[in-house]
C-alpha atoms as a PDB file:
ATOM      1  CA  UNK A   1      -7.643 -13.035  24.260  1.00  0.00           C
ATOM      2  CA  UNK A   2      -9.820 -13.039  21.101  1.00  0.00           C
ATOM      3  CA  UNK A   3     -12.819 -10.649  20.335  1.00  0.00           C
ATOM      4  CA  UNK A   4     -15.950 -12.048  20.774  1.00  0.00           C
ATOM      5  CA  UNK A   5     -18.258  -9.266  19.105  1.00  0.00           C
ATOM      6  CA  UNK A   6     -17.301  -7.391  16.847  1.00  0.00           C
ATOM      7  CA  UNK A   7     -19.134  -3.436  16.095  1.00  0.00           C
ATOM      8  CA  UNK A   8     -18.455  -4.304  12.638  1.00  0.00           C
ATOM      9  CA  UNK A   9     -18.315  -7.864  11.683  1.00  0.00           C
ATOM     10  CA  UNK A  10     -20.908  -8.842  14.395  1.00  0.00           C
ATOM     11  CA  UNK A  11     -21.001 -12.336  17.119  1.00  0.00           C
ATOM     12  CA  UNK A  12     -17.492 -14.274  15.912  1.00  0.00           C
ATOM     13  CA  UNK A  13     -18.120 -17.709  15.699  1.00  0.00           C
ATOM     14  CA  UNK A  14     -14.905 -19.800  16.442  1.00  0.00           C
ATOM     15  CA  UNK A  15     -13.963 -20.975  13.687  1.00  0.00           C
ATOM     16  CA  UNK A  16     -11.142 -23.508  11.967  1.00  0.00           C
ATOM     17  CA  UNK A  17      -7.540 -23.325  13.419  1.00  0.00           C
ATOM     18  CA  UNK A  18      -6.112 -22.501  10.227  1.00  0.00           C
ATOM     19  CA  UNK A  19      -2.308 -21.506   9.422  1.00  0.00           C
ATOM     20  CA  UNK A  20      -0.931 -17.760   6.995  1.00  0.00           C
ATOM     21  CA  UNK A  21       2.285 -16.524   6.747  1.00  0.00           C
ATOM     22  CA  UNK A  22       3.038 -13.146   7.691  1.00  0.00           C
ATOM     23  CA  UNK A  23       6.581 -12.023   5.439  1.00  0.00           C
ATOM     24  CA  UNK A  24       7.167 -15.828   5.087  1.00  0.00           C
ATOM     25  CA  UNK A  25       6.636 -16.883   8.292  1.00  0.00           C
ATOM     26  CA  UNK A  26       3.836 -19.241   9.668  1.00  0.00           C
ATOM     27  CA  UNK A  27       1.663 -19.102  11.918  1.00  0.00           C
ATOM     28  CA  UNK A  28      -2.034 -19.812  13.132  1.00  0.00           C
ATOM     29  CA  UNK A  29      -5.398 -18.139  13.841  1.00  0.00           C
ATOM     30  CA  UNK A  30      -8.828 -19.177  13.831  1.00  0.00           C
ATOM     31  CA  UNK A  31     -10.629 -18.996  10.284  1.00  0.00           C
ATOM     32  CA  UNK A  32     -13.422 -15.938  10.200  1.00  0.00           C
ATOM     33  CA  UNK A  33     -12.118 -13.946  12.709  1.00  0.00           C
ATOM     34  CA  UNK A  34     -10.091 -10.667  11.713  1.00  0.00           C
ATOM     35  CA  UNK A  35      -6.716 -11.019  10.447  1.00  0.00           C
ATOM     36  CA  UNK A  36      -5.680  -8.082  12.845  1.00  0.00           C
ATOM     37  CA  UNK A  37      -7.309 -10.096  15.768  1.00  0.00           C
ATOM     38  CA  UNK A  38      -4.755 -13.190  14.928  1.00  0.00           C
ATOM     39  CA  UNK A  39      -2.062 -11.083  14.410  1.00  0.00           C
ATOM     40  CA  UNK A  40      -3.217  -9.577  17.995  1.00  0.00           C
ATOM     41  CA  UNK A  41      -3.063 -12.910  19.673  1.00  0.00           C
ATOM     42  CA  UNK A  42       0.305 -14.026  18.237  1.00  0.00           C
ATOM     43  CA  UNK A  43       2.103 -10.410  19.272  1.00  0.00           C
ATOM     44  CA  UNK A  44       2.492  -8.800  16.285  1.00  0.00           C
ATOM     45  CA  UNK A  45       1.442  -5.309  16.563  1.00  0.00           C
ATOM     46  CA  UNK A  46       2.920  -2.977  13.501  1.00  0.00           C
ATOM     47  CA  UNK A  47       0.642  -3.451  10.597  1.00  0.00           C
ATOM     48  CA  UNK A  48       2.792  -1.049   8.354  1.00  0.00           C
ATOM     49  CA  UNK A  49       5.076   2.130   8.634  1.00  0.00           C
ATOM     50  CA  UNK A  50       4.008   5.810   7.427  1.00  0.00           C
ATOM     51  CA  UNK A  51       5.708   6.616   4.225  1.00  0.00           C
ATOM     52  CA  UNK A  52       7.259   9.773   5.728  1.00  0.00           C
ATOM     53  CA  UNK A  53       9.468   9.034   8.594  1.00  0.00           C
ATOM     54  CA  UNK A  54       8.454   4.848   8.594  1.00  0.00           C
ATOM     55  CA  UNK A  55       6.739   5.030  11.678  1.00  0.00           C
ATOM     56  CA  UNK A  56       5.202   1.779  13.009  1.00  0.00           C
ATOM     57  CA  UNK A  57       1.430   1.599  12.995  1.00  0.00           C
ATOM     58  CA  UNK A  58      -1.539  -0.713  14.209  1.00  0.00           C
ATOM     59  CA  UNK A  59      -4.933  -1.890  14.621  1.00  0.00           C
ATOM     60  CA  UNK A  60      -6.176   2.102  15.863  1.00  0.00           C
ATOM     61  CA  UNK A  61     -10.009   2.392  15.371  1.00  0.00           C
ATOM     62  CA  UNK A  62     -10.747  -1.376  14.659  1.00  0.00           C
ATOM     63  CA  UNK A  63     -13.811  -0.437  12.553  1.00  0.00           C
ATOM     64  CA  UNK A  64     -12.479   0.140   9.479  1.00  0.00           C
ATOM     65  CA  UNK A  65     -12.366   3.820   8.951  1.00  0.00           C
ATOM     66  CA  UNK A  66      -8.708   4.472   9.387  1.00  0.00           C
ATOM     67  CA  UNK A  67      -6.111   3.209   7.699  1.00  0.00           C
ATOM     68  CA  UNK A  68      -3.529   2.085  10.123  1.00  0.00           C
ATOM     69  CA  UNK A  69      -3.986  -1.683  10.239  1.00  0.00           C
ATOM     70  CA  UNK A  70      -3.785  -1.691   6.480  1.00  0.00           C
ATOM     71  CA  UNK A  71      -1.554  -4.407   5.256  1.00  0.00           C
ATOM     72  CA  UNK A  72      -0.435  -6.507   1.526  1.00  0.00           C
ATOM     73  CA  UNK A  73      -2.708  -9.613   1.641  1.00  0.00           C
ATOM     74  CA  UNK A  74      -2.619 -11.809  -0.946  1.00  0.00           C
ATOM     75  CA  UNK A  75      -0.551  -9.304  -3.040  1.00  0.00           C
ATOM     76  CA  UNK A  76      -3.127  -6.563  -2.568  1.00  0.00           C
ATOM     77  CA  UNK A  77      -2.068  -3.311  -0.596  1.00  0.00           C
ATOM     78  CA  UNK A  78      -4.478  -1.113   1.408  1.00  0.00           C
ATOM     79  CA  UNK A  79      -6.536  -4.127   2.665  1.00  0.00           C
ATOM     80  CA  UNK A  80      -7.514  -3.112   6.161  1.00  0.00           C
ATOM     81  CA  UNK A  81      -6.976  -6.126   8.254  1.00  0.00           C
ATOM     82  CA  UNK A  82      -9.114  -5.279  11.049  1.00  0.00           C
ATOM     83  CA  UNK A  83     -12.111  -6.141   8.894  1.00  0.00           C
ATOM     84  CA  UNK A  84     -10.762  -8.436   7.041  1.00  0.00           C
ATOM     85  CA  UNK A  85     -11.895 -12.142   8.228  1.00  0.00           C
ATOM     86  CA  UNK A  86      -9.123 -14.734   7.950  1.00  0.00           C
ATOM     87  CA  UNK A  87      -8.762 -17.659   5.242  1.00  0.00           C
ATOM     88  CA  UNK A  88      -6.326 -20.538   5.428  1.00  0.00           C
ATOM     89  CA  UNK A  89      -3.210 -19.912   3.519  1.00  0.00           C
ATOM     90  CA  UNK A  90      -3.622 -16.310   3.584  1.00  0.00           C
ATOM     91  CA  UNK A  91      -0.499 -14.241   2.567  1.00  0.00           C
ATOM     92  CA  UNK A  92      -0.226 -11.340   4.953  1.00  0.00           C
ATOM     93  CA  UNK A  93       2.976  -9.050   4.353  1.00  0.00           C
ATOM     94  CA  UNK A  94       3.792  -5.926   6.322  1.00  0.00           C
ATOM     95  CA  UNK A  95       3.283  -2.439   4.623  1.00  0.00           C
ATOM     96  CA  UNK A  96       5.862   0.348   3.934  1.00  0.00           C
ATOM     97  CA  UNK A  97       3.618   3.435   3.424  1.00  0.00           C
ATOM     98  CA  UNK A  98       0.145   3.870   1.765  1.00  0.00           C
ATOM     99  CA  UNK A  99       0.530   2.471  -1.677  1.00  0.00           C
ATOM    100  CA  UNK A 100      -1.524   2.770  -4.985  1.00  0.00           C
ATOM    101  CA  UNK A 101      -4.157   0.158  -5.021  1.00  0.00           C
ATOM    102  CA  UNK A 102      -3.913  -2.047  -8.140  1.00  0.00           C
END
């Protein structure tokens, strides 16, 4: 199941079958759509852990305004993957805690 249209982001438009790594491994979504939305699709629901007690978090709000779907991409913390479209070759890596951004 995909989203078709999102509050944010607006009508998705399928795009590209395109393949990212997420901590090294590879795998597929279609190009444009949100990264959280592949990562959806493929099972993968923990986005990060808290910095506290490492708590596994996810896509909550899907809009943007929190922060648990925030995830390293492309070497950049914080980036909240739920608005985040996908690009082919991204590097999406699993967060521990809230870091500093750069």
């Amino acid at each position: 199941m995909r989203i078709q249209k999102h509050p944010i982001l607006g009508e998705f438009q399928k795009g590209e079958l395109v393949t990212f790594t997420l901590d090294g491994k590879e795998m597929q979504g279609y190009e444009g759509e949100p990264i959280a939305a592949a990562l959806r699709a493929a099972g993968v629901m923990t986005h990060r852990y808290t910095s506290r007690f490492g708590k596994p978090r996810g896509v909550f709000c899907a809009i943007g305004r929190c922060t648990d779907c925030v995830m390293i991409v492309d070497g950049k913390p914080n980036i909240r993957t739920c608005v985040t479209p996908l690009k082919a070759g991204m590097k999406v890596q699993t967060q521990y805690g809230i870091k500093a951004k750069e």
